[in-house]
Protein backbone atom coordinates (compact mmCIF):
# COMPACT_ATOMS: atom_id res chain seq x y z
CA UNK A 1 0.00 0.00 0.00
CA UNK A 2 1.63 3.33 -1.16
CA UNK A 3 1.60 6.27 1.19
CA UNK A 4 -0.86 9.10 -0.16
CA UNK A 5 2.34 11.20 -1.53
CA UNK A 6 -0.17 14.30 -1.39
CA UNK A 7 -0.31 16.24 1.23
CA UNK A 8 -3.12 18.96 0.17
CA UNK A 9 -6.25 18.43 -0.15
CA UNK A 10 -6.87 18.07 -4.01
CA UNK A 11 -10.66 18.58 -3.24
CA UNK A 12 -10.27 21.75 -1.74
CA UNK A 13 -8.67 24.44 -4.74
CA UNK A 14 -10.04 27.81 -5.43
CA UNK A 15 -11.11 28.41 -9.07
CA UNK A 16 -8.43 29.96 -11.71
CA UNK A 17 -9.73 31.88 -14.74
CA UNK A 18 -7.44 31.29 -17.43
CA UNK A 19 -5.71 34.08 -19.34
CA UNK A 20 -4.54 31.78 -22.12
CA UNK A 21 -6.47 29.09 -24.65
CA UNK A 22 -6.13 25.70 -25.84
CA UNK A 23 -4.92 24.73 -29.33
CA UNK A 24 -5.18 21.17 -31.16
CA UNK A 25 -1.66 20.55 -32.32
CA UNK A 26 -1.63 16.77 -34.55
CA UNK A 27 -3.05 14.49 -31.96
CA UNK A 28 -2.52 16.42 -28.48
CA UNK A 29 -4.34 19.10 -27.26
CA UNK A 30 -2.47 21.95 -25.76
CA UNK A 31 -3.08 24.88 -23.28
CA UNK A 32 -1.03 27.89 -24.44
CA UNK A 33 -0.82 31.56 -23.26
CA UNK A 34 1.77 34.17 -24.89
CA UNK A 35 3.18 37.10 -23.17
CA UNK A 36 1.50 40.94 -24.83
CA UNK A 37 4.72 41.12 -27.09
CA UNK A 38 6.34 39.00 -29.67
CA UNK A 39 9.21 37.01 -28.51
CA UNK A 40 11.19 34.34 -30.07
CA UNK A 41 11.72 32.42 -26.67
CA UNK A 42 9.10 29.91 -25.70
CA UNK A 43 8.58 27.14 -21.74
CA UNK A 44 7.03 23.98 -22.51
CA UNK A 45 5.32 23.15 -18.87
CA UNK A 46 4.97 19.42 -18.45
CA UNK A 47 1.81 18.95 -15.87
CA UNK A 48 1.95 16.50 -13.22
CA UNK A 49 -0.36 13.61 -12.69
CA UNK A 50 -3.57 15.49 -12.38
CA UNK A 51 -3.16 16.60 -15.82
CA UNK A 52 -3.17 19.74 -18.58
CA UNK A 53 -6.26 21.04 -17.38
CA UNK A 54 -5.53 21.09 -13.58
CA UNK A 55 -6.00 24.65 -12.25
CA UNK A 56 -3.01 24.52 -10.66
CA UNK A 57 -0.37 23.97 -13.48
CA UNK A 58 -2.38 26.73 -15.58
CA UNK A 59 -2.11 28.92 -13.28
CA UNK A 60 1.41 28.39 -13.69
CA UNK A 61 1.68 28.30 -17.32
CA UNK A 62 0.10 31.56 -17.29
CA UNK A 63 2.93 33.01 -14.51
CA UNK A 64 5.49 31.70 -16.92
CA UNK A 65 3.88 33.79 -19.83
CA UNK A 66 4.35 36.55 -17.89
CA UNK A 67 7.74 36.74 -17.64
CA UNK A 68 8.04 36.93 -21.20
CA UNK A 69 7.53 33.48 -22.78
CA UNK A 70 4.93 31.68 -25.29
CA UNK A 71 4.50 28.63 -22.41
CA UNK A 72 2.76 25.80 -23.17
CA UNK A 73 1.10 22.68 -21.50
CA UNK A 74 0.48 19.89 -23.77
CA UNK A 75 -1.83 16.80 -22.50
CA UNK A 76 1.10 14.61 -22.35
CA UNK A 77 -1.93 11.98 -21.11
CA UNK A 78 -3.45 12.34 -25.10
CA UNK A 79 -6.58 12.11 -24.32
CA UNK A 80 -6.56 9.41 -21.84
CA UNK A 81 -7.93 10.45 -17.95
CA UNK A 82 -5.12 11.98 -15.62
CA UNK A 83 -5.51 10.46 -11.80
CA UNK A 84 -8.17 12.43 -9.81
CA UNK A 85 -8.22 12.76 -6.06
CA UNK A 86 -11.12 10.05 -5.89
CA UNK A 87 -8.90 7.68 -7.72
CA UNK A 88 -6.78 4.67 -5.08
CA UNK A 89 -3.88 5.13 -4.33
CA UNK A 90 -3.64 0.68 -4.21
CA UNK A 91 -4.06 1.11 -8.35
CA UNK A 92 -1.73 4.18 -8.82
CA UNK A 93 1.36 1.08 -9.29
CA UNK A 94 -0.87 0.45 -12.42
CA UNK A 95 -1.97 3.71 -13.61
CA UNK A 96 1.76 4.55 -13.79
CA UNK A 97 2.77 1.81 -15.93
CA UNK A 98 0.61 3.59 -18.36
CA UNK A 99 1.59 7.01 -18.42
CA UNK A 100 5.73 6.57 -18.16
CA UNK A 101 6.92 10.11 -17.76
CA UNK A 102 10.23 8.49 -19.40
CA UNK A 103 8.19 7.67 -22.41
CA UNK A 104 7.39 11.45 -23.70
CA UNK A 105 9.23 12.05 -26.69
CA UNK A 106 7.14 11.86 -29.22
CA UNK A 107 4.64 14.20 -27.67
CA UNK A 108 7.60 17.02 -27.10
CA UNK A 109 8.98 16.46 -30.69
CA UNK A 110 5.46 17.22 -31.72
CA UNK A 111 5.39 20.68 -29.30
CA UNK A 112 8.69 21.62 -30.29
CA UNK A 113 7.97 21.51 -34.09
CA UNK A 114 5.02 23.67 -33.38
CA UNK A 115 6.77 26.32 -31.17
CA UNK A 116 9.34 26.75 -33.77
CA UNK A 117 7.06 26.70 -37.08
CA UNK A 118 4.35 28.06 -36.16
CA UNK A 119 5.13 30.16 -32.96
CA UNK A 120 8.92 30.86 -34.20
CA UNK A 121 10.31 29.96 -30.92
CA UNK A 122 14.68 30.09 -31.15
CA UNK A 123 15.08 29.13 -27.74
CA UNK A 124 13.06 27.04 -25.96
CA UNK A 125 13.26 25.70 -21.97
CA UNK A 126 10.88 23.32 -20.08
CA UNK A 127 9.74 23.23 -16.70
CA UNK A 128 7.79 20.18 -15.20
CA UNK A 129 6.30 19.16 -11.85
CA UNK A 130 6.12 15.78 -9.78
CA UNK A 131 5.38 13.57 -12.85
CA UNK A 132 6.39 16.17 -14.92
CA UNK A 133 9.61 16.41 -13.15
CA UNK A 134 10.45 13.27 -13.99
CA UNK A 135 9.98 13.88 -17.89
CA UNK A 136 12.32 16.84 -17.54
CA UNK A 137 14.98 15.10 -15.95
CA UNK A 138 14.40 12.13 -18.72
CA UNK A 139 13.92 15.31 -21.61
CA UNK A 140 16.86 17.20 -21.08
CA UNK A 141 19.17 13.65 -21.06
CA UNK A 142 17.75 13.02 -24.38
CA UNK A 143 16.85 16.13 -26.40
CA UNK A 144 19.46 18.69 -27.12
CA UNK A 145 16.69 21.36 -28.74
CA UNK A 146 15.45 22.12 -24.94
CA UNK A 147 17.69 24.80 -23.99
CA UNK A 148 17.40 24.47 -20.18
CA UNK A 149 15.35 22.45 -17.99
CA UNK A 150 13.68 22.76 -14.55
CA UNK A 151 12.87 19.43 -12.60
CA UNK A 152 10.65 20.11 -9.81
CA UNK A 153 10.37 17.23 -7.01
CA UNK A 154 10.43 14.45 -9.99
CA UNK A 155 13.65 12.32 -10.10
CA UNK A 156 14.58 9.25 -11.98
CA UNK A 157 15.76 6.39 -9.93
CA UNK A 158 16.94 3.51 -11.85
CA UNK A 159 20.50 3.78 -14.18
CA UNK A 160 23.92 4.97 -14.01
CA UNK A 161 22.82 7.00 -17.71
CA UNK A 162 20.64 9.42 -15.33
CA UNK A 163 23.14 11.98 -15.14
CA UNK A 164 24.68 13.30 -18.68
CA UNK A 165 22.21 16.35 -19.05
CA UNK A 166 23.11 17.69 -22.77
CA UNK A 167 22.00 21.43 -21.40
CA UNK A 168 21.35 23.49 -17.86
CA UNK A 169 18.85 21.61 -15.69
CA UNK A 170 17.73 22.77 -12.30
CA UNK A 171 16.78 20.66 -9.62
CA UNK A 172 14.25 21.78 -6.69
CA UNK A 173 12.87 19.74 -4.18
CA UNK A 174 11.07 19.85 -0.69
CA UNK A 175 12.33 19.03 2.35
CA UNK A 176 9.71 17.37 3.83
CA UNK A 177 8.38 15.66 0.27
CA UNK A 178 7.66 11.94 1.78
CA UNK A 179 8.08 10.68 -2.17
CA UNK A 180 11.55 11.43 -2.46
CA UNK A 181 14.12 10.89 -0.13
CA UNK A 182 16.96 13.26 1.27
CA UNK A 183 19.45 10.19 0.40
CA UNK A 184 17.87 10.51 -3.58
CA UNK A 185 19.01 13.80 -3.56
CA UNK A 186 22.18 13.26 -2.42
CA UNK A 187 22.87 10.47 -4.59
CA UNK A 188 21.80 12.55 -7.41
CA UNK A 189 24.23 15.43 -6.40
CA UNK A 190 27.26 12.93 -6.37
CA UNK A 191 26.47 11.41 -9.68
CA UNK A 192 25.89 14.52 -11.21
CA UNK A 193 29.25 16.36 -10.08
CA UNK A 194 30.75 12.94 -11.75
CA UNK A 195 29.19 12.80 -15.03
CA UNK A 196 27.25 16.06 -15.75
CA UNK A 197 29.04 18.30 -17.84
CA UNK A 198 26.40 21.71 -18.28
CA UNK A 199 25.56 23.76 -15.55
CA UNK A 200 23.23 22.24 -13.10
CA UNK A 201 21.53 23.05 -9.91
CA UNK A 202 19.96 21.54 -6.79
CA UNK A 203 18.12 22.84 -3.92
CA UNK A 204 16.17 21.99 -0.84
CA UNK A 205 13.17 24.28 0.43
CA UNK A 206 12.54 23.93 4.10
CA UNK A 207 9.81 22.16 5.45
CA UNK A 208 8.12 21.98 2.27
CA UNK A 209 5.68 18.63 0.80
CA UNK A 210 5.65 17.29 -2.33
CA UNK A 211 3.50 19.67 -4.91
CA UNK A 212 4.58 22.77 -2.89
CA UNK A 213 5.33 24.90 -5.96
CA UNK A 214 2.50 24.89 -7.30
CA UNK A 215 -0.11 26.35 -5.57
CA UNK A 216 -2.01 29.43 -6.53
CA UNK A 217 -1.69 32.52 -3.99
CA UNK A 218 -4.93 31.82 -2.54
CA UNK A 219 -3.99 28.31 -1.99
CA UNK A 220 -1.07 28.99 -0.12
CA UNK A 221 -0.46 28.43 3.71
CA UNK A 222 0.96 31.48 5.51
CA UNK A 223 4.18 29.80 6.45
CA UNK A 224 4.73 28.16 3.44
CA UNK A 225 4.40 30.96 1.02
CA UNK A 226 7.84 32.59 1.31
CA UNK A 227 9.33 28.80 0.05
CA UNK A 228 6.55 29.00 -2.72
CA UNK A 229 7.32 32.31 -3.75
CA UNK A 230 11.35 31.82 -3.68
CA UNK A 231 10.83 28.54 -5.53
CA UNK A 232 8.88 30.01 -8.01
CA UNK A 233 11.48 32.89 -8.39
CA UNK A 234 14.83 30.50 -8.90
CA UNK A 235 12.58 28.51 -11.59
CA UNK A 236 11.88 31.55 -13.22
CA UNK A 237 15.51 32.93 -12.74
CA UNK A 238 17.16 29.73 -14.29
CA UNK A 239 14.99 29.75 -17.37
CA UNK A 240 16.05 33.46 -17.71
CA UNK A 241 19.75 32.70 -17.46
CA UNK A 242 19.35 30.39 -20.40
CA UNK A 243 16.54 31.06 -22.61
């Protein structure tokens, strides 16, 4: 029996109008919104396992956008239901064998032909949370058009290949995150100082759960939100340094 790695209530989010819009692009759907001036620079946002339409990760997209960037979230899911907070945690073993966030490349070549025909994205980063996480750390290993990646609290555990990033990738995690342990993290530091050869970055946010980065302002606990906000600023600071 796996330990409910969620520590919010999913139940209990406030309601986010969206400043963007979604696009079909070939077979995935996508949730896009573009800064109020053209720009060549462009964030895919990889969702976690509640999925593209999730309030949350919008609202995120739409922070991203923002700063500057045409961000998008494609349904990395295609079509197929994301987990919902009334979903077991007994089957989530199962569910995962069927969405592999290692097993996304077809869906980002498919984004990143669109971003750069049809959007004219030059440089393009991509940031990704819990699930998503995990596809960044697998992405920027694998595809040397993302210009600089952000993992946040998703890390792959299994091979000694886990470690040659081809471009800048950040690292953020929480403290307290019950999924991921402090000895993961350390063990991913190590490997990395002996095979990475780009820039990377890791860091720890005190006393913070798994999902903490995501949450909308309302959302936020009082103590928590300095460790949301800072989080949020060294993503945003990273992809700036790069893309």
């Amino acid at each position: 029996q796996m330990a409910d790695p969620f520590l919010y209530d999913m139940g209990e989010r406030s309601h986010y109008g969206c400043l963007g819009h979604e696009v079909q692009i070939e077979h995935l759907k996508a949730y896009v919104c573009r800064p109020s001036f053209s720009t060549d620079k462009a964030v895919i946002v990889v969702h976690d396992i509640f999925g593209w339409r999730f309030p949350d990760i919008r609202y995120i997209v739409d922070l991203i956008a923002g700063h500057g960037y045409i961000t998008i979230c494609p349904d990395f899911f295609k079509g197929t239901k994301p987990w919902t907070s009334t979903d077991h945690w007994a089957d989530f073993p199962d569910w995962m064998k069927n969405h592999d966030p290692t097993k996304v490349d077809k869906e980002a070549d498919v984004v990143l032909k669109y971003l750069k025909e049809q959007c004219d994205a030059k440089k393009i980063g991509i940031v990704g949370f819990s699930w998503g996480g995990m596809a960044v750390h697998h992405l920027m290993l694998k595809n040397p058009q993302l210009t600089a990646g952000v993992s946040l609290y998703g890390i792959i555990r299994d091979s000694e290949e886990r470690y040659r990033l081809l471009n800048p990738t950040f690292f953020i995690f929480g403290e307290k995150d019950h999924t991921i342990s402090l000895d993961q993290i350390f063990l991913l530091e190590d490997k990395l100082k002996q095979y990475c050869k780009v820039p990377y970055k890791i860091k720890v946010y005190p006393g913070q759960v798994h999902g903490f980065a995501e949450l909308k302002p309302e959302d936020m606990k009082p103590n928590d939100k300095p460790y949301i906000e800072e989080a949020r600023r060294d993503m945003i600071d990273w992809i700036k340094m790069f893309v």
